[in-house]
Protein backbone atom coordinates (compact mmCIF):
# COMPACT_ATOMS: atom_id res chain seq x y z
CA UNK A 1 6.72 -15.14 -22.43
CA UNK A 2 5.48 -15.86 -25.82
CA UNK A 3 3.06 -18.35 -26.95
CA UNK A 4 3.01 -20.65 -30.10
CA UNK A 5 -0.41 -21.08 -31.78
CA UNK A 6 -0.48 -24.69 -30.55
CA UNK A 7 -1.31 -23.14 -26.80
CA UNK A 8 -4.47 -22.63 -28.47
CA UNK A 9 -5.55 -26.59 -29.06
CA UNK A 10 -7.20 -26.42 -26.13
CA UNK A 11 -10.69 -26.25 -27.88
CA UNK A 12 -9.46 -28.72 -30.75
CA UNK A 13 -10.61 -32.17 -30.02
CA UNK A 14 -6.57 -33.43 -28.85
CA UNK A 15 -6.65 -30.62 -26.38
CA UNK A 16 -6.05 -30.95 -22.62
CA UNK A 17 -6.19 -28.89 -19.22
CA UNK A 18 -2.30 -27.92 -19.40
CA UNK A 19 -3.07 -26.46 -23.14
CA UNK A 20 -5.72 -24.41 -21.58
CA UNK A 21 -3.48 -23.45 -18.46
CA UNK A 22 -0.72 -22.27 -20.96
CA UNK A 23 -2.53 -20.17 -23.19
CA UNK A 24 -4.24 -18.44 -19.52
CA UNK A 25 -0.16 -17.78 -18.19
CA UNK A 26 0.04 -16.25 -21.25
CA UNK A 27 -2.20 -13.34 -20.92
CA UNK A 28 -1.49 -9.95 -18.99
CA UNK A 29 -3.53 -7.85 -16.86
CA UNK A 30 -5.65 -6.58 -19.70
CA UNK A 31 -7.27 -9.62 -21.18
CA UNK A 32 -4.81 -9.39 -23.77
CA UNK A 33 -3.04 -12.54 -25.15
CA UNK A 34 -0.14 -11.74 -26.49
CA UNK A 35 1.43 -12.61 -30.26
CA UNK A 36 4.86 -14.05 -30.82
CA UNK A 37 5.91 -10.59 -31.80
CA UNK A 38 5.07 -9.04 -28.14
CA UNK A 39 1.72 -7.38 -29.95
CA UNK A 40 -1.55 -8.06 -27.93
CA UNK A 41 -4.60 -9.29 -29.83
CA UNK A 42 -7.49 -8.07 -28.20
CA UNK A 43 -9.26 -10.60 -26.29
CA UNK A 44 -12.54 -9.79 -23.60
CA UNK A 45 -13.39 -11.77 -20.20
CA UNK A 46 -16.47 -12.27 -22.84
CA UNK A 47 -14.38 -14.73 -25.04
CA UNK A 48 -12.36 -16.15 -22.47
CA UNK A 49 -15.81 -17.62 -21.10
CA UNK A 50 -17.03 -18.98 -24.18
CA UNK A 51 -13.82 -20.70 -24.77
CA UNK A 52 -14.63 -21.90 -20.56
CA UNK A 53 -18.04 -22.88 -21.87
CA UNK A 54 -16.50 -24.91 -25.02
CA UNK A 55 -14.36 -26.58 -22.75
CA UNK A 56 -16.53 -27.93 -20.53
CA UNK A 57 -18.97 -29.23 -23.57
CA UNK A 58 -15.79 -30.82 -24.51
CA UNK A 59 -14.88 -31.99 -21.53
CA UNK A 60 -18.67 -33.37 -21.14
CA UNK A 61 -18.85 -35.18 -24.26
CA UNK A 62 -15.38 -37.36 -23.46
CA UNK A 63 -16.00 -38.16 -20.33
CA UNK A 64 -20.12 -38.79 -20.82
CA UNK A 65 -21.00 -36.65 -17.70
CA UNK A 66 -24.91 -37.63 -18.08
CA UNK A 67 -24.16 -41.29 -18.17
CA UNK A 68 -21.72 -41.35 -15.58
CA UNK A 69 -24.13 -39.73 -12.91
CA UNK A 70 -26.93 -41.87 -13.96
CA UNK A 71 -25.03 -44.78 -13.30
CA UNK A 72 -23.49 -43.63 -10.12
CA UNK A 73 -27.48 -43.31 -8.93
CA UNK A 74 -28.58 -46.40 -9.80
CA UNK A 75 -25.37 -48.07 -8.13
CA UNK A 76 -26.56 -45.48 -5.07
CA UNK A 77 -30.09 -47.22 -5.22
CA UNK A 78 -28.36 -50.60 -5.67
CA UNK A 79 -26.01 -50.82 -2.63
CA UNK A 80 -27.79 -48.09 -0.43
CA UNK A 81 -25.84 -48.94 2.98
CA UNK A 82 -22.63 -49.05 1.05
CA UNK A 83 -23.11 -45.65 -0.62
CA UNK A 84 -24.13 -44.32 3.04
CA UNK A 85 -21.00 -45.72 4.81
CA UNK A 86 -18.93 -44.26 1.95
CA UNK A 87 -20.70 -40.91 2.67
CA UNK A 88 -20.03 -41.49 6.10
CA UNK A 89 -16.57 -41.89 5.96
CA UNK A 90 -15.62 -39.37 3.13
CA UNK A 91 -17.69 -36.65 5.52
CA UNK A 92 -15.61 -38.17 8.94
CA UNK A 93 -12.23 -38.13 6.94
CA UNK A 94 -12.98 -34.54 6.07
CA UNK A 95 -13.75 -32.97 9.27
CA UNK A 96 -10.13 -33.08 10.53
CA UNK A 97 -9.41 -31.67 7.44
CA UNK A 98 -11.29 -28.95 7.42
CA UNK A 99 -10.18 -28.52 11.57
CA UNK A 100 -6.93 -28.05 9.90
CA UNK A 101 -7.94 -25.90 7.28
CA UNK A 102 -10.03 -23.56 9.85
CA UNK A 103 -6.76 -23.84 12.28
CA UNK A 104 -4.57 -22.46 9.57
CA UNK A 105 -7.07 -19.73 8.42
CA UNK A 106 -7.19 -19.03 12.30
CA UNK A 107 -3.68 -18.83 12.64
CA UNK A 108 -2.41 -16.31 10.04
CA UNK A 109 -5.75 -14.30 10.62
CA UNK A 110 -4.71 -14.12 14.27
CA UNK A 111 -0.66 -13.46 13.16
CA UNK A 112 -1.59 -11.20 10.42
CA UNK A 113 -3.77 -8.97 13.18
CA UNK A 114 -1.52 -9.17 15.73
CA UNK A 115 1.22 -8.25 12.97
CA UNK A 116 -0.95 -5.05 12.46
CA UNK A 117 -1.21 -4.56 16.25
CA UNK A 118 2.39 -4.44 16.48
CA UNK A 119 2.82 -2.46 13.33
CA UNK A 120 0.18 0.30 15.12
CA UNK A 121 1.73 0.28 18.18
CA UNK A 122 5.32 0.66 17.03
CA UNK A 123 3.74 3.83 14.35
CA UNK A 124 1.93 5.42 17.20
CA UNK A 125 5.02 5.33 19.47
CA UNK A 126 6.94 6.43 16.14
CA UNK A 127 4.75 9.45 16.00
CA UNK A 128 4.64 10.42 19.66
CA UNK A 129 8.36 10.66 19.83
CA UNK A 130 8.88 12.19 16.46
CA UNK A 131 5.43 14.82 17.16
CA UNK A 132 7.46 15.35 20.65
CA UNK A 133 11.11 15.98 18.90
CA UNK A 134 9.59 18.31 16.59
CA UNK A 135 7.18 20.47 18.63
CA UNK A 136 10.71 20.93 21.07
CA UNK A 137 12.76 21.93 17.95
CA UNK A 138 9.75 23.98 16.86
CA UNK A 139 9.75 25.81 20.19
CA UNK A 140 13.54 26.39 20.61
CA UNK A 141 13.43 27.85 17.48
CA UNK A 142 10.71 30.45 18.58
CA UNK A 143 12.64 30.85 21.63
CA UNK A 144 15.88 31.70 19.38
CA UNK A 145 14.24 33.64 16.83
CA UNK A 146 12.31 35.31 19.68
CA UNK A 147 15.62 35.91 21.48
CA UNK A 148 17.32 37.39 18.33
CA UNK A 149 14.16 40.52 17.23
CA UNK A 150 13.98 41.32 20.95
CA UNK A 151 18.31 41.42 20.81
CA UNK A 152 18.21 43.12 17.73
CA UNK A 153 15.16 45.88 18.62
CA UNK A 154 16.73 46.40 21.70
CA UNK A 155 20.01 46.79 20.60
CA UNK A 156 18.53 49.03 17.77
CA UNK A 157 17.13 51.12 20.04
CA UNK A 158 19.64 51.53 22.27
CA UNK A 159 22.05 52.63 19.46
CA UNK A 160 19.53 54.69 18.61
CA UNK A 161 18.95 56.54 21.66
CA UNK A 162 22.78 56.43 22.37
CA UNK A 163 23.70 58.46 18.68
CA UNK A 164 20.84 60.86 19.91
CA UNK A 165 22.21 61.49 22.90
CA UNK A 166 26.24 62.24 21.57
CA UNK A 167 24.71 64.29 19.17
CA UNK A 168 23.12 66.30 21.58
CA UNK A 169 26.59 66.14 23.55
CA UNK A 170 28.45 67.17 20.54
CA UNK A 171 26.13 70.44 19.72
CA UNK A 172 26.38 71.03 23.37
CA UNK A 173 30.04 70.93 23.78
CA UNK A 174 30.57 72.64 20.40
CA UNK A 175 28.45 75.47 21.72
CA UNK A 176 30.35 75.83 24.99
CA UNK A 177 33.69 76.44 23.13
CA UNK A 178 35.46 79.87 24.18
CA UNK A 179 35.28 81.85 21.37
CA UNK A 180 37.89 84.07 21.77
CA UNK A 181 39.13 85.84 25.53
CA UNK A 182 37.18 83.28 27.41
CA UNK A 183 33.94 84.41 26.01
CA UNK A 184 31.72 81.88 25.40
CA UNK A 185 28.86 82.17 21.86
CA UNK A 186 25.69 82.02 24.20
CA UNK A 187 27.16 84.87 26.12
């Protein structure tokens, strides 16, 4: 969103709260307020505070802050039962409001708890399963791959010992051949 200088009045003398509340929507994360060509001019939390500070002088000099209390005092000392009744019932006509305020407070403290109760709960049963699922495929595949090297040595081995053994047969045989007459080569 860009601004126009005039969201900047705010400190003028014709300035008002919504002239100060649009030139605040129109900074970012930064501090920076930005310029009708998307460029940010540097502005600190520093500057921002003075122009708080100017304000509120402002805001103090039109309204006569100083003068208004003083005369809300001496109508206090004036009227001293009416000024305690009116105490009285602005404190009475806020206690159910602030009951309602705690209640609400209460309520999505309890729902946002019992939200994360539910949330922990479903993630631990999550994990259990999952942590069970994997630690079975984990073992059958040790069981396989175990299955398979002792397969494989065995088989190995018994090929092994089986060529051995027809060679041995073969040179045997070979060596029991008749030569010639029925003679035999060990003979």
């Amino acid at each position: 969103m860009l601004w126009s200088p005039a969201a900047f009045n705010w400190f003028k003398e014709e300035s008002t709260i919504s002239d100060l509340v649009a030139s605040i929507s129109n900074m970012n994360c930064n501090g920076a307020i930005r310029s009708q060509l998307g460029k940010p001019i540097p502005q600190t939390f520093d500057a921002l505070g003075r122009r708080f500070v100017v304000f509120g002088q402002k805001m103090n000099g039109r309204f006569d802050l100083p003068k208004t209390v003083n005369s809300l005092k001496s109508f206090a000392n004036e009227r001293p039962v009416f000024v305690l009744l009116l105490a009285l019932m602005a404190t009475l006509c806020a206690i159910p409001i602030l009951a309602f305020v705690c209640f609400v407070v209460a309520t999505l403290g309890f729902t946002f708890m019992g939200f994360i109760f539910v949330e922990g709960t479903l993630l631990t049963v999550g994990t259990f399963l999952l942590s069970g699922v994997l630690f079975f495929v984990g073992f059958l595949a040790l069981v396989f791959s175990a299955f398979v090297a002792v397969t494989w040595f065995v088989v190995n081995k018994a090929f092994g010992a089986l060529s051995s053994a027809s060679d041995r047969l073969s040179v045997r045989n070979r060596s029991k051949q008749p030569v010639a007459n029925g003679l035999y080569h060990n003979d």
